[in-house]
N, C-alpha and C. Protein backbone atom coordinates (compact mmCIF):
# COMPACT_ATOMS: atom_id res chain seq x y z
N UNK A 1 94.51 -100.36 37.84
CA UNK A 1 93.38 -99.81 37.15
C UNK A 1 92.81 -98.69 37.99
N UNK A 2 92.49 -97.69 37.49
CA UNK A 2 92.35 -96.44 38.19
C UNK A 2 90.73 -96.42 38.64
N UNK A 3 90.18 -96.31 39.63
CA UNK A 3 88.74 -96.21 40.31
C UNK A 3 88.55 -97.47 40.73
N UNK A 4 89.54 -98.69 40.75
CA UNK A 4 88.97 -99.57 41.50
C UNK A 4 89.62 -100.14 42.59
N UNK A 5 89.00 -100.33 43.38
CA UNK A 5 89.52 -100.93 44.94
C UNK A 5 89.88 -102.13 45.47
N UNK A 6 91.51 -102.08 45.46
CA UNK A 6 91.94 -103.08 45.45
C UNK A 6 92.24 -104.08 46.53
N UNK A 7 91.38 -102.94 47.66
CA UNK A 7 91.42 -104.56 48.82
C UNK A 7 89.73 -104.88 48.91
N UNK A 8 89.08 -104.97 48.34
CA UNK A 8 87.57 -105.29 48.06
C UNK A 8 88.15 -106.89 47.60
N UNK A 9 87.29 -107.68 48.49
CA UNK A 9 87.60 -108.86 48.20
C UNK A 9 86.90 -109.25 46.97
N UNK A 10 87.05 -110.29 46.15
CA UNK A 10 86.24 -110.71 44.70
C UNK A 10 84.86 -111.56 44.97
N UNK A 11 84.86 -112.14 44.12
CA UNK A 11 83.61 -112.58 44.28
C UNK A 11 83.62 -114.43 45.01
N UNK A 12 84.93 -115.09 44.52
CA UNK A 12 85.38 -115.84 44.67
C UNK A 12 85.82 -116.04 46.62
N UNK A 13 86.68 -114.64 46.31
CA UNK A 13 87.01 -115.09 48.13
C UNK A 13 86.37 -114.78 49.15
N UNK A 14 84.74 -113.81 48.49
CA UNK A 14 83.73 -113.47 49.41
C UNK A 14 83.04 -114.97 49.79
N UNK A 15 82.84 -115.87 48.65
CA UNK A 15 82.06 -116.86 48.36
C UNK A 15 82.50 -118.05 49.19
N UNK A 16 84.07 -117.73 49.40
CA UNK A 16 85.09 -118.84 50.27
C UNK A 16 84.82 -118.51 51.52
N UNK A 17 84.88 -116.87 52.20
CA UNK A 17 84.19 -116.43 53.21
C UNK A 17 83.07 -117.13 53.94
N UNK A 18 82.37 -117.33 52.78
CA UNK A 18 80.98 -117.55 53.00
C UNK A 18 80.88 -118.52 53.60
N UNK A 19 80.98 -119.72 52.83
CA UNK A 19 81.37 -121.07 52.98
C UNK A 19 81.86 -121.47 54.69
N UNK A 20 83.20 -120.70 54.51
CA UNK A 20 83.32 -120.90 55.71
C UNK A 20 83.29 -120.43 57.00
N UNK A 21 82.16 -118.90 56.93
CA UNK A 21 81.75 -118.99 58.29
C UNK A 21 80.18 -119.63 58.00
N UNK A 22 79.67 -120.86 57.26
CA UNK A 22 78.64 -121.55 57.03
C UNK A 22 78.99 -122.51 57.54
N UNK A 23 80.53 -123.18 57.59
CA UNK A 23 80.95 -124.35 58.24
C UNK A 23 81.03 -124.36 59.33
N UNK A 24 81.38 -122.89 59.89
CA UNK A 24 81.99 -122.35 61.40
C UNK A 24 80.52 -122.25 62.17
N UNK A 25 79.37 -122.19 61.68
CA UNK A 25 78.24 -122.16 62.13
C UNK A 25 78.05 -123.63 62.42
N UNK A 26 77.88 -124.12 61.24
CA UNK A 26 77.51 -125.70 61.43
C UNK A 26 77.96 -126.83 63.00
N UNK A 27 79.26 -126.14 62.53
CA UNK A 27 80.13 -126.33 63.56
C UNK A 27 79.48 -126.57 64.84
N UNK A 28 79.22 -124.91 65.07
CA UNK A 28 78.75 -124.45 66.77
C UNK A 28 77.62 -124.83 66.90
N UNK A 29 76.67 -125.15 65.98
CA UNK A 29 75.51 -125.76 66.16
C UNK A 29 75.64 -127.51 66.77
N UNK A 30 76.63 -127.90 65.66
CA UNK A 30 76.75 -129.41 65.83
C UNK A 30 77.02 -129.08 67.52
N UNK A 31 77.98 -128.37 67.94
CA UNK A 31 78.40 -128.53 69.72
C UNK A 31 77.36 -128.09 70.74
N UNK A 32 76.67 -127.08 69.75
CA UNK A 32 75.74 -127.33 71.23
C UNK A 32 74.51 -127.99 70.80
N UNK A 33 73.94 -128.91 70.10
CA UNK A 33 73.64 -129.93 69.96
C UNK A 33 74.31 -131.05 71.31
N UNK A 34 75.37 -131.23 71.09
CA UNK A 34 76.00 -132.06 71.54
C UNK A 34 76.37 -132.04 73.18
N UNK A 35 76.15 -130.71 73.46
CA UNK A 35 76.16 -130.02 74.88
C UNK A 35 74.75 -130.20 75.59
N UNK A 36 74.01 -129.82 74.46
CA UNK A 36 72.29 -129.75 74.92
C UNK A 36 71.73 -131.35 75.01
N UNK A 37 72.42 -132.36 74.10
CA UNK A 37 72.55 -133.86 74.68
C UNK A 37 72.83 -134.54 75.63
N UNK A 38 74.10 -133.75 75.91
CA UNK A 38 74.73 -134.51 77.35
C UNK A 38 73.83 -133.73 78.86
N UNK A 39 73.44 -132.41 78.16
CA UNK A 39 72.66 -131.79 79.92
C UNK A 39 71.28 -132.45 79.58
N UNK A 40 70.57 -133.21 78.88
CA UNK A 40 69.37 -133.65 78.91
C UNK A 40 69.58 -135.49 79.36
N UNK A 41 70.71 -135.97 79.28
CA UNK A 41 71.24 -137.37 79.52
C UNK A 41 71.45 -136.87 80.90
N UNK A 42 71.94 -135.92 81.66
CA UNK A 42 72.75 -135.51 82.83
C UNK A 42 71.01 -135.60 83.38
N UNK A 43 70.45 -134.87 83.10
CA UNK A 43 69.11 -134.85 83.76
C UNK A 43 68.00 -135.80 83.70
N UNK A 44 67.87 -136.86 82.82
CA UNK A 44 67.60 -137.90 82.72
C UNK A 44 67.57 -138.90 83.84
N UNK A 45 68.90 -138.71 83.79
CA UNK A 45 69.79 -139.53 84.89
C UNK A 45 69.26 -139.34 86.88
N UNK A 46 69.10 -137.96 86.67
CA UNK A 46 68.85 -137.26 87.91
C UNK A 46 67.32 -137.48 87.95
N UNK A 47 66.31 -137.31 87.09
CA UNK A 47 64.67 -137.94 87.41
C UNK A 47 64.84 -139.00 87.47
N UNK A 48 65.94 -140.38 86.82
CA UNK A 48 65.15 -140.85 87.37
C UNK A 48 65.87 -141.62 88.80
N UNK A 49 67.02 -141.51 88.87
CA UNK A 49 67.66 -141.58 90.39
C UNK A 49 66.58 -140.95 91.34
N UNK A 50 65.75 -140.05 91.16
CA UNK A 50 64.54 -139.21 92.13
C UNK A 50 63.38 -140.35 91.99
N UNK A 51 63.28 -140.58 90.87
CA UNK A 51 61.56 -141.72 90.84
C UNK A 51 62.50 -143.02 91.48
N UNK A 52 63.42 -143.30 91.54
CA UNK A 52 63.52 -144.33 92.51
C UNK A 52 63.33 -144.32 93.75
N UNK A 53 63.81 -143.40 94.43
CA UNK A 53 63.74 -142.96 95.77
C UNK A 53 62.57 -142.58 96.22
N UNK A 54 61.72 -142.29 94.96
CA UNK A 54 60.24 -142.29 95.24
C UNK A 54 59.47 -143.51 95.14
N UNK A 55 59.84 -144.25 94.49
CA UNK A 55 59.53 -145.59 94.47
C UNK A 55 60.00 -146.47 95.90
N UNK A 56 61.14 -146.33 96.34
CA UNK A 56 61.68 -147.13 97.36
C UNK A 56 60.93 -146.35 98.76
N UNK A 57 60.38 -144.72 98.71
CA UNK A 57 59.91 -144.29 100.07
C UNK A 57 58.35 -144.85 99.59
N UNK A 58 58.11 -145.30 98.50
CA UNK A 58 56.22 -145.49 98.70
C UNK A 58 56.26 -146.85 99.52
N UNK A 59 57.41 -147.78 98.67
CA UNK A 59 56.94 -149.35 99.20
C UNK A 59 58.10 -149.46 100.68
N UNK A 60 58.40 -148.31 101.74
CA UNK A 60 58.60 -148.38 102.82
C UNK A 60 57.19 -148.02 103.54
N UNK A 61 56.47 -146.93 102.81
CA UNK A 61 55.12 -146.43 103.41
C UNK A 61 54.42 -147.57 103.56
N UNK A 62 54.11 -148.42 102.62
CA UNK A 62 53.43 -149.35 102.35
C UNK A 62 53.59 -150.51 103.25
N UNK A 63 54.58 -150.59 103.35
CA UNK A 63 55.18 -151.39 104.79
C UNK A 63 54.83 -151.48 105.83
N UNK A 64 54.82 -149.60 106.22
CA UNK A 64 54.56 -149.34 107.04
C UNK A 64 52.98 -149.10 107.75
N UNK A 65 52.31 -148.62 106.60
CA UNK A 65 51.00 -148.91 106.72
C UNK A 65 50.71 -150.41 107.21
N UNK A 66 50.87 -151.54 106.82
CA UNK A 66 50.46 -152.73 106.51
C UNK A 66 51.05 -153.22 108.07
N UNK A 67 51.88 -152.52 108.48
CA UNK A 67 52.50 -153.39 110.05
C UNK A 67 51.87 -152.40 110.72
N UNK A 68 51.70 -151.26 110.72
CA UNK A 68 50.15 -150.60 111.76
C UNK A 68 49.09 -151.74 111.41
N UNK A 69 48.59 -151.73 110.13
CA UNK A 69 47.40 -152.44 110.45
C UNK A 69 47.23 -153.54 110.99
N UNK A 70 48.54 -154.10 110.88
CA UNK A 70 48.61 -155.79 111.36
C UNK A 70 48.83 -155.89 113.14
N UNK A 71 49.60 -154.59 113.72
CA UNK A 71 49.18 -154.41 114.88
C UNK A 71 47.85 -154.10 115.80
N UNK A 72 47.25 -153.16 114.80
CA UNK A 72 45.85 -152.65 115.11
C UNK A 72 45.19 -154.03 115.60
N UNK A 73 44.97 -155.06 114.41
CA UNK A 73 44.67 -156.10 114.39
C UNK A 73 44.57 -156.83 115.75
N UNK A 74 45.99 -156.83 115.82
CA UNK A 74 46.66 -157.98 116.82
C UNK A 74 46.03 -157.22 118.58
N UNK A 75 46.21 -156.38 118.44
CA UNK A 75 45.58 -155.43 119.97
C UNK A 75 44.27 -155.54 120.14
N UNK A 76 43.06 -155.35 118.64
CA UNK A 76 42.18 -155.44 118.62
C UNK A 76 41.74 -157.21 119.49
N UNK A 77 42.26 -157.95 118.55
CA UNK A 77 41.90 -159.23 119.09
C UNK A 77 42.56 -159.45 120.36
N UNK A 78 43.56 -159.21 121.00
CA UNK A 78 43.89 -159.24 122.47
C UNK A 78 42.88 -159.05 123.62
N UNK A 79 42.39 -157.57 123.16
CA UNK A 79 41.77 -156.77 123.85
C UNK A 79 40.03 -157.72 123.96
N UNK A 80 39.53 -158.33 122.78
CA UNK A 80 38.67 -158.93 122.15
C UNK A 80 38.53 -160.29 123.51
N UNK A 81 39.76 -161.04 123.83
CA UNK A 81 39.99 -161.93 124.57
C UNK A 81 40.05 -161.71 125.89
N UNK A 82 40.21 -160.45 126.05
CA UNK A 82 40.72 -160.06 127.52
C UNK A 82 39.12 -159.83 128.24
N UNK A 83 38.35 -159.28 127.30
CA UNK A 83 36.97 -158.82 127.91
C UNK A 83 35.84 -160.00 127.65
């Protein structure tokens, strides 16, 4: 047919086009979804491996406070006996 262009895709295989760079999106979304899951599980992981170690250096502090004071104590009353 004369004036029309015959590698112009139709309406049909624009529409198939469509479709499927709509799937090809979906797609890359679903993965980094799935990427942006695993680095928020990855980091999860890492606070709270850190709040432990913050947890395990308070109740060494705590320790440690508590056996100063229990020495303080113990010198105090020595000293208490000695004079």
């Amino acid at each position: 047919m004369a004036g029309t262009d015959d590698n112009k895709p139709n309406d049909s295989e624009s529409a198939a086009n469509d479709i499927e760079r709509n799937e090809q999106n979906e797609d890359n979304v679903r993965e980094e979804y799935i990427l942006l899951d695993t680095k928020l599980d990855e980091l999860n992981q890492a606070l709270d491996l850190l709040e432990q170690k913050n947890d395990d250096i308070h109740k060494r502090l705590t320790e440690l406070l508590q056996s100063n004071r229990d020495i303080r104590q113990q010198l105090r009353h020595e000293n208490a006996e000695i004079n």
